[in-house]
N, C-alpha and C. Protein backbone atom coordinates (compact mmCIF):
# COMPACT_ATOMS: atom_id res chain seq x y z
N UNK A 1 0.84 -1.18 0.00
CA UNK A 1 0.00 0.00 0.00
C UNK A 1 0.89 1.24 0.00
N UNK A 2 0.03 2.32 -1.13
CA UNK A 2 1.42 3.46 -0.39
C UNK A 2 0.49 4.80 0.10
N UNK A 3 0.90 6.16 -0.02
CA UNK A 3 -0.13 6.73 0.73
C UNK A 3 0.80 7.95 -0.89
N UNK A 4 -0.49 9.05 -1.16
CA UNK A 4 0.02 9.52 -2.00
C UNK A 4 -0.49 11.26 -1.02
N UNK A 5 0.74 12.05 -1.30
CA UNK A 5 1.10 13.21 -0.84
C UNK A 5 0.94 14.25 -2.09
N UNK A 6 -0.05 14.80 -2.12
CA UNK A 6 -0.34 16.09 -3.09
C UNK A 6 -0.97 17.43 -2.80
N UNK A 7 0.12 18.45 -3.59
CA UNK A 7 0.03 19.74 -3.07
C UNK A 7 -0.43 20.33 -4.14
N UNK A 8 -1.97 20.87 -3.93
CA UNK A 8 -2.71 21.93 -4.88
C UNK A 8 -3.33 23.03 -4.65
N UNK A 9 -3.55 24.12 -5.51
CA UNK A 9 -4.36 24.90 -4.89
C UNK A 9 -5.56 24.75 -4.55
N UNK A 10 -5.91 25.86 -3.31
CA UNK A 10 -7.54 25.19 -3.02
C UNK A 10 -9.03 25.28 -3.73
N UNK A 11 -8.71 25.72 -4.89
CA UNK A 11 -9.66 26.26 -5.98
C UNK A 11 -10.09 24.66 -6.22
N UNK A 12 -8.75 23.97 -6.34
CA UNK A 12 -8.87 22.53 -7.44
C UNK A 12 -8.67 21.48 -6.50
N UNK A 13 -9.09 21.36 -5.20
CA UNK A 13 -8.62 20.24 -4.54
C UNK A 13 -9.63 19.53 -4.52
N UNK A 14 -10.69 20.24 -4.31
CA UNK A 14 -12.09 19.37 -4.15
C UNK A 14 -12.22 18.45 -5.57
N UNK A 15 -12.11 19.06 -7.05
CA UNK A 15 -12.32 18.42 -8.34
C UNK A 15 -11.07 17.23 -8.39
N UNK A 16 -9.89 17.58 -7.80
CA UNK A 16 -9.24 16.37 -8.12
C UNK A 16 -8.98 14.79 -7.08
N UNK A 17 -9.81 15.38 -5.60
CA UNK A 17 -9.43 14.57 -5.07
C UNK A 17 -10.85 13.02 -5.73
N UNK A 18 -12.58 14.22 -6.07
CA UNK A 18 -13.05 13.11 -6.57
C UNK A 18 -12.55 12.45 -7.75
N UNK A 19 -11.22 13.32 -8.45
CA UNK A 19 -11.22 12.52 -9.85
C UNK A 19 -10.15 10.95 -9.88
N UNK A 20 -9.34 11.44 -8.27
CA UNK A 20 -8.38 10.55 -7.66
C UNK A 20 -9.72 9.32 -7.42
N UNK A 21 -10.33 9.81 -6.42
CA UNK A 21 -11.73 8.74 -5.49
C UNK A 21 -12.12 7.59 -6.69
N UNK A 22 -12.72 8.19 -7.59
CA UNK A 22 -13.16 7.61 -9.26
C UNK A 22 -12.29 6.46 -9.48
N UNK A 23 -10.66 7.06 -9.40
CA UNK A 23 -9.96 5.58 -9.96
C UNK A 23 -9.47 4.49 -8.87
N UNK A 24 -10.31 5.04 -7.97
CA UNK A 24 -10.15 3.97 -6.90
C UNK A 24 -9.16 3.93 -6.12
N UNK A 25 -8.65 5.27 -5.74
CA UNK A 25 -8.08 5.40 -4.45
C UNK A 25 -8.72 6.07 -3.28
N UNK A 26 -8.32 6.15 -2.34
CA UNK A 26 -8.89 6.82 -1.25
C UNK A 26 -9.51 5.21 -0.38
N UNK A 27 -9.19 3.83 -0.55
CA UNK A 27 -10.16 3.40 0.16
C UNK A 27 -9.05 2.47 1.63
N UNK A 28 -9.97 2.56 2.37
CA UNK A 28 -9.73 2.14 3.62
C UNK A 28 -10.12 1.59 4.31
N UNK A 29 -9.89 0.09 4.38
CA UNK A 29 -10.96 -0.90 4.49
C UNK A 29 -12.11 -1.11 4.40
N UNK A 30 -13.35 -0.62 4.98
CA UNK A 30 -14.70 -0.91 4.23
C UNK A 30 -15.20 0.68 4.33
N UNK A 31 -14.16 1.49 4.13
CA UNK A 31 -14.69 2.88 3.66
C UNK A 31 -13.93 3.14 2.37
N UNK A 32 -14.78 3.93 1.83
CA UNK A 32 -13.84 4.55 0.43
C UNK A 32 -14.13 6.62 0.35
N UNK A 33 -13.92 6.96 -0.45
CA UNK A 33 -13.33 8.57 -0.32
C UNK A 33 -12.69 9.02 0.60
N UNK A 34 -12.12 8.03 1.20
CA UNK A 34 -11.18 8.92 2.73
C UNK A 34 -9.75 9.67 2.08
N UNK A 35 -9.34 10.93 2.91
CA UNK A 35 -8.25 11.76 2.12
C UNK A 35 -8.40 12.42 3.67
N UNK A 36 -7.14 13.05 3.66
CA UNK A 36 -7.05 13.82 4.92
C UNK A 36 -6.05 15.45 3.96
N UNK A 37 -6.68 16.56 4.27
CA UNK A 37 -6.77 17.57 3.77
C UNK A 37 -6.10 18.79 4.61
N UNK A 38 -5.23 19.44 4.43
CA UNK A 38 -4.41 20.37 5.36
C UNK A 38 -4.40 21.69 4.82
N UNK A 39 -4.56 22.84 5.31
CA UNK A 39 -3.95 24.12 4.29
C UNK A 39 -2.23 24.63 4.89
N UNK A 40 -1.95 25.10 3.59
CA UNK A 40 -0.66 25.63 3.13
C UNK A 40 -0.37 27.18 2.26
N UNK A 41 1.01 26.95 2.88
CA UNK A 41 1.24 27.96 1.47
C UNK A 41 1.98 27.27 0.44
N UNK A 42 1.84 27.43 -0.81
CA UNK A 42 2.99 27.09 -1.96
C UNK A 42 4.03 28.57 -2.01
N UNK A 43 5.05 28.07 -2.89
CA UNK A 43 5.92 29.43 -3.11
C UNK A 43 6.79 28.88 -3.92
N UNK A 44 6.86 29.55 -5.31
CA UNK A 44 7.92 29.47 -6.60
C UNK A 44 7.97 30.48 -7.34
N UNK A 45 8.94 30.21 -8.22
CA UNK A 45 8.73 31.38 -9.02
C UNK A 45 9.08 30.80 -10.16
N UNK A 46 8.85 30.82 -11.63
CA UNK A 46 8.74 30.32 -12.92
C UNK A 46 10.18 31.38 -13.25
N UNK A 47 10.48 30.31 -13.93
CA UNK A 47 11.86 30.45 -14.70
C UNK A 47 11.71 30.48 -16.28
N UNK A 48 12.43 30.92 -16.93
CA UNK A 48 12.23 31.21 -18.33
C UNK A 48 12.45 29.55 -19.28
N UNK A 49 11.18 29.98 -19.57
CA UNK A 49 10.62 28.30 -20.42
C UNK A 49 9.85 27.90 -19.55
N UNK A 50 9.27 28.44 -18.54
CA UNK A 50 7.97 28.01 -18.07
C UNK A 50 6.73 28.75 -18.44
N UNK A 51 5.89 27.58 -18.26
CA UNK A 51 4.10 28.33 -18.52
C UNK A 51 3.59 28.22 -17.77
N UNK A 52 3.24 29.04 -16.46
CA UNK A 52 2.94 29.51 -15.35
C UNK A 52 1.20 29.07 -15.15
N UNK A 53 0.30 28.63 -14.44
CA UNK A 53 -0.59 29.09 -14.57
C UNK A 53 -1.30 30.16 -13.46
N UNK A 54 -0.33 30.16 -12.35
CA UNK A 54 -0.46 30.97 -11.48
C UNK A 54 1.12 31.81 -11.53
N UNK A 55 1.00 32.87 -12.04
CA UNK A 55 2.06 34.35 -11.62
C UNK A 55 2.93 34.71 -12.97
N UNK A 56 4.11 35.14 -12.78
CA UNK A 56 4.41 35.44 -14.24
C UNK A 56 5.98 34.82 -14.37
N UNK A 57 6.62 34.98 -15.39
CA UNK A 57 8.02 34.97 -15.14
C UNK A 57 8.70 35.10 -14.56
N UNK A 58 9.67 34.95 -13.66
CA UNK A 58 10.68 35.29 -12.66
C UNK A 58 10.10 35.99 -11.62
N UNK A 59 8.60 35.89 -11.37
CA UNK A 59 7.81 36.76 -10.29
C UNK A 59 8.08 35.59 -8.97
N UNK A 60 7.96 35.90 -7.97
CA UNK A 60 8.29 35.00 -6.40
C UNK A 60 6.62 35.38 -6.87
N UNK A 61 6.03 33.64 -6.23
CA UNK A 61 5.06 33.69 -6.22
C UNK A 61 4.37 32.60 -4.54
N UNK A 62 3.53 33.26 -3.73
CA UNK A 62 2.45 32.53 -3.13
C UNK A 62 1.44 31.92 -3.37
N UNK A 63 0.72 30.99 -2.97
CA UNK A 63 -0.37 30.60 -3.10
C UNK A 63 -1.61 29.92 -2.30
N UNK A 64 -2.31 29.72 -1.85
CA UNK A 64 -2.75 29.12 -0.87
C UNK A 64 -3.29 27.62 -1.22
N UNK A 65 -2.29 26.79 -0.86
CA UNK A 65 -2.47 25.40 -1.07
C UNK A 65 -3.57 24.48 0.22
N UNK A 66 -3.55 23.10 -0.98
CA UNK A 66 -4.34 21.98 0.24
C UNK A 66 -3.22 20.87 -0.10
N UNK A 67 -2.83 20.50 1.07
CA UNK A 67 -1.75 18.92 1.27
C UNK A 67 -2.55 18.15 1.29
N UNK A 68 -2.91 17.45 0.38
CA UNK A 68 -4.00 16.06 0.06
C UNK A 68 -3.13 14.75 0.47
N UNK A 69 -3.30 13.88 0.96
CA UNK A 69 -2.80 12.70 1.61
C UNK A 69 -4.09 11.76 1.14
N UNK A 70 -3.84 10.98 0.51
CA UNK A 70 -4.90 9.44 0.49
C UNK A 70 -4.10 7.89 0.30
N UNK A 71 -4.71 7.14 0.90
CA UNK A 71 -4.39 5.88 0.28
C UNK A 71 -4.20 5.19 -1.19
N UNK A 72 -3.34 4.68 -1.46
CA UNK A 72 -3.17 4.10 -2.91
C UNK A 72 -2.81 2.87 -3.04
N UNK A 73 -3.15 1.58 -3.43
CA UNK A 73 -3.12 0.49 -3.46
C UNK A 73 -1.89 0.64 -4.80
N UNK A 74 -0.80 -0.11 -4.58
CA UNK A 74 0.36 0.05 -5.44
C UNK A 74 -0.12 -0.45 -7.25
N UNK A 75 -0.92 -0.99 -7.34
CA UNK A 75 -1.36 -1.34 -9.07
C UNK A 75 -2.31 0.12 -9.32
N UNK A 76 -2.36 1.17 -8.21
CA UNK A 76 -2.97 1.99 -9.12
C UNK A 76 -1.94 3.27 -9.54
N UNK A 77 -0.89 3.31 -8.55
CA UNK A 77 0.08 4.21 -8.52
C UNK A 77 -0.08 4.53 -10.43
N UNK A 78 0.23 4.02 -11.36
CA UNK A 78 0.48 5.31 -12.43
C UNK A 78 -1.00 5.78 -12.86
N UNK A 79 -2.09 5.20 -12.70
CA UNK A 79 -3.44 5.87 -12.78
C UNK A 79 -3.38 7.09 -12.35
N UNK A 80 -3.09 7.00 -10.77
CA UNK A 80 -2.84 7.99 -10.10
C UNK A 80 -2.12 9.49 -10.66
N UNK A 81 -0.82 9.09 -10.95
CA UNK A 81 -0.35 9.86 -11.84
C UNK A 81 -0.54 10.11 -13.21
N UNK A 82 -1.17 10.03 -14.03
CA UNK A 82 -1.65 9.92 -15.41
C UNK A 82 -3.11 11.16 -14.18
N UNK A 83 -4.14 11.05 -13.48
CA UNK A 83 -5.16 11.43 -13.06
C UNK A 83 -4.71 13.22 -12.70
N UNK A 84 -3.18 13.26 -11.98
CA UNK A 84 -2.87 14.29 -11.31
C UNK A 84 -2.27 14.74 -12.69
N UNK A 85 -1.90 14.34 -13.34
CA UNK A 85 -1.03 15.05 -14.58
C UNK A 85 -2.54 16.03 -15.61
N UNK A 86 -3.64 15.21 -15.17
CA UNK A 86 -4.77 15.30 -15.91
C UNK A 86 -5.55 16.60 -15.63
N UNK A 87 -5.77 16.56 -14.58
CA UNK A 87 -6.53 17.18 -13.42
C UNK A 87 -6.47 18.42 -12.75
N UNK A 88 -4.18 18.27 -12.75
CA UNK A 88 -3.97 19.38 -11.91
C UNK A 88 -3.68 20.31 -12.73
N UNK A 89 -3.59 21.67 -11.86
CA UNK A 89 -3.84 22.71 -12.93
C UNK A 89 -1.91 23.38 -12.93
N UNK A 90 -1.35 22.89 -12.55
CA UNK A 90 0.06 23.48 -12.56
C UNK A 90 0.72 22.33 -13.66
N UNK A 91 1.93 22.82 -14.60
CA UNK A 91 2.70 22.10 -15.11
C UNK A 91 3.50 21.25 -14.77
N UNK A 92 3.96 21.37 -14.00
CA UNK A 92 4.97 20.61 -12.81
C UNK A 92 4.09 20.19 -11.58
N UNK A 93 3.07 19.61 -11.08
CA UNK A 93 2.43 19.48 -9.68
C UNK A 93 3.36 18.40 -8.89
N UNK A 94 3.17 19.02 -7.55
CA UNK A 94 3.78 18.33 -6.41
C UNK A 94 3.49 17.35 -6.15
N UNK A 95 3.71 15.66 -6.20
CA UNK A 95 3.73 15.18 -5.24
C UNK A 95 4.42 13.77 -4.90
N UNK A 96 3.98 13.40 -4.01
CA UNK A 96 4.98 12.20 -3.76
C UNK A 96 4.02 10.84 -2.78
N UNK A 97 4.59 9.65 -3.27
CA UNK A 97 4.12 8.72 -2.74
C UNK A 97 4.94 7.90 -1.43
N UNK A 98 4.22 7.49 -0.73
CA UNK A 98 5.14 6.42 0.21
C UNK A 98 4.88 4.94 0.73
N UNK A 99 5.71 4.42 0.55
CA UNK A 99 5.42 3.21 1.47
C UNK A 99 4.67 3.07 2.61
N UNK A 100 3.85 2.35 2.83
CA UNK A 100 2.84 2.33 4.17
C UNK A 100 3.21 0.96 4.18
N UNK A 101 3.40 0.73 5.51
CA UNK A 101 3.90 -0.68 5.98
C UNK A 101 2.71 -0.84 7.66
N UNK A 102 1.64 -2.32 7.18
CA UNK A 102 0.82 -2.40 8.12
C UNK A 102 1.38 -4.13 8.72
């Protein structure tokens, strides 16, 4: 099992966590849509050859993020990613998976 760690803004967290739920993550033994949801800040700034969708070129940029955490059963891991590549609204989106050891 691994647990998947994703950082978005909060405009788009709600649309991607059901689009995550859909391919069948989020479940936890005889529950399913579970995600545990945090706020943040993001902070970057786009470098030349980037396409920004939040700020401009070489601008330092904030944002007000959600740290999405859900469960992922390891045969769905590239769904997963193929879903966030789909979904999220930044070119580069954050995130990272981990080992869960029960």
């Amino acid at each position: 099992m691994l647990k998947l760690v994703i950082f978005i803004p909060k405009t788009h967290s709600d649309q991607l966590k059901e689009r995550l739920w859909e391919a069948g993550l989020g479940k936890q033994g005889e529950y399913e849509n579970c995600a545990f949801t945090s706020d943040g800040i993001g902070s970057f700034k786009p470098l030349e050859g980037a396409n920004p969708t939040i700020g401009n070129i070489f601008d330092f940029e904030k944002v007000e993020e959600h740290r999405v955490e859900m469960l992922c059963e390891e045969k769905l891991k590239e769904i997963a990613i193929s879903t966030i590549k789909k979904y999220h609204p930044y070119e580069a989106p954050a995130y990272e998976f981990y080992k869960i050891y029960t």
